[in-house]
N, C-alpha and C. Protein backbone atom coordinates (compact mmCIF):
# COMPACT_ATOMS: atom_id res chain seq x y z
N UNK A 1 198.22 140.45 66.78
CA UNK A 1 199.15 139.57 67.42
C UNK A 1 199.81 140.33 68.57
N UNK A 2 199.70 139.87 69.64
CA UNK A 2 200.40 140.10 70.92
C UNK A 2 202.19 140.44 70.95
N UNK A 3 202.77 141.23 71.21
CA UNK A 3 204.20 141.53 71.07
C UNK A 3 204.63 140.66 72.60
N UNK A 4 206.10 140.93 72.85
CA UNK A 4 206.40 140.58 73.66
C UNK A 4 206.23 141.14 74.87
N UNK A 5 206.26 140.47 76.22
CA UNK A 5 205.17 141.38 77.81
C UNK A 5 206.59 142.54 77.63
N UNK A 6 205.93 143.03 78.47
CA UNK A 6 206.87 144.71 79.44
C UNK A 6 207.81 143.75 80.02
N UNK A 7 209.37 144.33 80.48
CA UNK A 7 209.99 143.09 81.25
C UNK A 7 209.47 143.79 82.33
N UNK A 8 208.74 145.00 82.91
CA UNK A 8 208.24 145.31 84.08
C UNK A 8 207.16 144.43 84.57
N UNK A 9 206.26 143.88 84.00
CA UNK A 9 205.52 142.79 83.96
C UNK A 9 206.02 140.95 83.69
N UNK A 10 207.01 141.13 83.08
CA UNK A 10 207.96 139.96 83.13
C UNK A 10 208.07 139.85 84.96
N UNK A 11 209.25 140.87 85.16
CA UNK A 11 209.91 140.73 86.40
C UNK A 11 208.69 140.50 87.96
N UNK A 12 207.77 141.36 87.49
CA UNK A 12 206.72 141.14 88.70
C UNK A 12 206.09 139.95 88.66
N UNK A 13 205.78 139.02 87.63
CA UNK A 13 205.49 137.50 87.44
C UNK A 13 206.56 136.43 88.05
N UNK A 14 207.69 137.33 88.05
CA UNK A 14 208.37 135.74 87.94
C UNK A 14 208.54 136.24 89.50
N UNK A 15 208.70 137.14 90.16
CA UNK A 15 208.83 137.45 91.79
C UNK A 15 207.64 136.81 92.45
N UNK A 16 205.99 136.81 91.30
CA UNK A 16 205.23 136.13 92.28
C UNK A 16 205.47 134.88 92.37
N UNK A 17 205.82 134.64 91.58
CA UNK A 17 206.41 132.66 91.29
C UNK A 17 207.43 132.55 92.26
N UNK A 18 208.31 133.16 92.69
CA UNK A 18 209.45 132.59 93.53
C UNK A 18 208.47 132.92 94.61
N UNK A 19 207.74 134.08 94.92
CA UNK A 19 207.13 133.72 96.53
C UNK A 19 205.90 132.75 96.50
N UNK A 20 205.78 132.13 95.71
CA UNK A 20 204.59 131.04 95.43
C UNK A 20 205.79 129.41 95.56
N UNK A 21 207.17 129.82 95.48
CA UNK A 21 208.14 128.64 95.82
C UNK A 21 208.61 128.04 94.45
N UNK A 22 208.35 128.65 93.72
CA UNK A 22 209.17 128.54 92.22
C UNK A 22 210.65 128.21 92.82
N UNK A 23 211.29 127.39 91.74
CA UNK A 23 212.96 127.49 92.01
C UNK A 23 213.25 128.23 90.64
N UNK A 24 214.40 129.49 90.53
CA UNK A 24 215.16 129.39 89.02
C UNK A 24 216.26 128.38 88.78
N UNK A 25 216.52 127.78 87.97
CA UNK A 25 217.38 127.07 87.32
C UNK A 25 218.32 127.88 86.15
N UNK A 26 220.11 127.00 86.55
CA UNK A 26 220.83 127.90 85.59
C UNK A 26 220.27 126.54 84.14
N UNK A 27 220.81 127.31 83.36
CA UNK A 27 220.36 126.97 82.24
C UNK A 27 221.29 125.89 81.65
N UNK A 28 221.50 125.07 80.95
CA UNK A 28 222.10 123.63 80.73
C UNK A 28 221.88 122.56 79.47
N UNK A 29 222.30 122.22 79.06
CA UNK A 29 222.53 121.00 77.98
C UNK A 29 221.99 119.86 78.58
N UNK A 30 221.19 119.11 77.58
CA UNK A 30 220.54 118.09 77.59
C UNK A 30 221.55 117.34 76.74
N UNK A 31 221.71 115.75 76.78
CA UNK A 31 222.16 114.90 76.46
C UNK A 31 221.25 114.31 75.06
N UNK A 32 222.12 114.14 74.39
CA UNK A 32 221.02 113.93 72.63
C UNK A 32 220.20 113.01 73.12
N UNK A 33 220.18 111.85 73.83
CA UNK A 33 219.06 111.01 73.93
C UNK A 33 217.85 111.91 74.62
N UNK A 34 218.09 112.88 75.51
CA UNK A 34 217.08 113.22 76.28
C UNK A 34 216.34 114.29 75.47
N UNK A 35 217.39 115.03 74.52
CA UNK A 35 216.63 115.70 73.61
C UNK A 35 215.97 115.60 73.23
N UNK A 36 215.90 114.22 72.58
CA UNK A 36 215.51 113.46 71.67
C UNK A 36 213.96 112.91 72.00
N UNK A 37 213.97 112.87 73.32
CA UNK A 37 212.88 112.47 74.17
C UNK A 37 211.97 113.59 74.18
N UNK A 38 212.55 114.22 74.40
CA UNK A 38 211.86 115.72 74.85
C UNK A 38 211.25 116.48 73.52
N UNK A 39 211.66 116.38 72.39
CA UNK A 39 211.25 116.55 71.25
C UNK A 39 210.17 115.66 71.10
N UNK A 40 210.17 114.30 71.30
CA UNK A 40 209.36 113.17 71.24
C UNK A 40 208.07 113.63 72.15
N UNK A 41 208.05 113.83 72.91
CA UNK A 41 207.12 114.19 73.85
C UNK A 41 206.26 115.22 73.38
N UNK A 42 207.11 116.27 72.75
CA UNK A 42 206.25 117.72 72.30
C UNK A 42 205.59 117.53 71.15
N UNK A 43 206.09 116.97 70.22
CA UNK A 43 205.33 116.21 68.81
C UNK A 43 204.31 115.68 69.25
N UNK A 44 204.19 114.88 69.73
CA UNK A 44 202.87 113.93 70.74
C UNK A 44 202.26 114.66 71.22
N UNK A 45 202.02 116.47 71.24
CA UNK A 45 201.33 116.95 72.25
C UNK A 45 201.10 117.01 73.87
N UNK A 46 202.20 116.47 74.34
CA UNK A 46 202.40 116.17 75.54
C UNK A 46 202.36 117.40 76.51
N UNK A 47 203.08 118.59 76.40
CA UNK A 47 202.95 119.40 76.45
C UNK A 47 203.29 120.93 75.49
N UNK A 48 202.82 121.77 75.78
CA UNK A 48 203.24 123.07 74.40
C UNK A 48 204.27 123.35 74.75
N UNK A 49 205.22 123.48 75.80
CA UNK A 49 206.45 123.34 75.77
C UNK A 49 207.28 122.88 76.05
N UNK A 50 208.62 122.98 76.00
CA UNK A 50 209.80 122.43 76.64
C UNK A 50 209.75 121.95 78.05
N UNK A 51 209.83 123.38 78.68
CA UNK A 51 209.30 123.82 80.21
C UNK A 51 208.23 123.33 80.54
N UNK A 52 207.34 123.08 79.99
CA UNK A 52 206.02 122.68 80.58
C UNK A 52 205.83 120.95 80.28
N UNK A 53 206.66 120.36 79.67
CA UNK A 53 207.22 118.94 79.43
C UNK A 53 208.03 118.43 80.58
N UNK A 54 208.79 119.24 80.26
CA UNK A 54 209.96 118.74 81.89
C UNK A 54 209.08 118.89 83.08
N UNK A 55 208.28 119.69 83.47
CA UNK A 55 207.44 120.26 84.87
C UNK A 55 206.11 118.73 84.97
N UNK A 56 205.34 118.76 83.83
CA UNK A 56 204.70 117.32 83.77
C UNK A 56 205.27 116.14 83.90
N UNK A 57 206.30 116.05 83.58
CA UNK A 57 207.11 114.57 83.71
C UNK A 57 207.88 114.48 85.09
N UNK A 58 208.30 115.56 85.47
CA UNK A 58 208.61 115.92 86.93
C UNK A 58 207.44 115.27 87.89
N UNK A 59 206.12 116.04 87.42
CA UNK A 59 205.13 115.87 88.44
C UNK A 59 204.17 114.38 88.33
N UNK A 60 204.78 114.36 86.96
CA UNK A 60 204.12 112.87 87.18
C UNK A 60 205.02 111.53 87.67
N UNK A 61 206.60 111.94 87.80
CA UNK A 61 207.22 110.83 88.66
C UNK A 61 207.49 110.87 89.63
N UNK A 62 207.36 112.01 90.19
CA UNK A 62 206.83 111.87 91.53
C UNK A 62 205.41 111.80 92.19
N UNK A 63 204.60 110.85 91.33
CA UNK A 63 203.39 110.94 91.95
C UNK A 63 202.29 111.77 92.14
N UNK A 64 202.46 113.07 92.33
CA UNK A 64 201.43 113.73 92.17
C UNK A 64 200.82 114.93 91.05
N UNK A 65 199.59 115.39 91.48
CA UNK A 65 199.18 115.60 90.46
C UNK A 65 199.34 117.22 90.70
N UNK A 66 199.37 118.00 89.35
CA UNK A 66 199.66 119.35 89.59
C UNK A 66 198.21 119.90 90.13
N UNK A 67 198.83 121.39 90.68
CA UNK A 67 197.53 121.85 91.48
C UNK A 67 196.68 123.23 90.72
């Protein structure tokens, strides 16, 4: 089983992501209904995560398709 990355390898990932136009986000509370959704969604297999739930539902209301 895989441990957790180097954060030296953390930090150089997430620098290529911001020059690839990543945004960071501060971090925040969801409203129980949306939780609730968002839990709903991941049960369904929608996506494997949280983050990757919100980013699909993002990209799919605005129309396009990820690249």
């Amino acid at each position: 089983m895989a441990g957790n990355p180097s954060p030296k390898y953390s930090r150089a990932h997430e620098a290529r992501q911001l020059q690839r136009g990543a945004v960071r986000l501060p971090g925040g509370m969801l409203p129980p209904e949306v939780a609730e959704a968002l839990e709903s969604l991941l049960a369904a297999g929608y996506a494997r995560s949280k983050v990757g739930a919100i980013a699909r539902a993002l990209i799919e209301a605005a129309g396009k398709q990820p690249e």
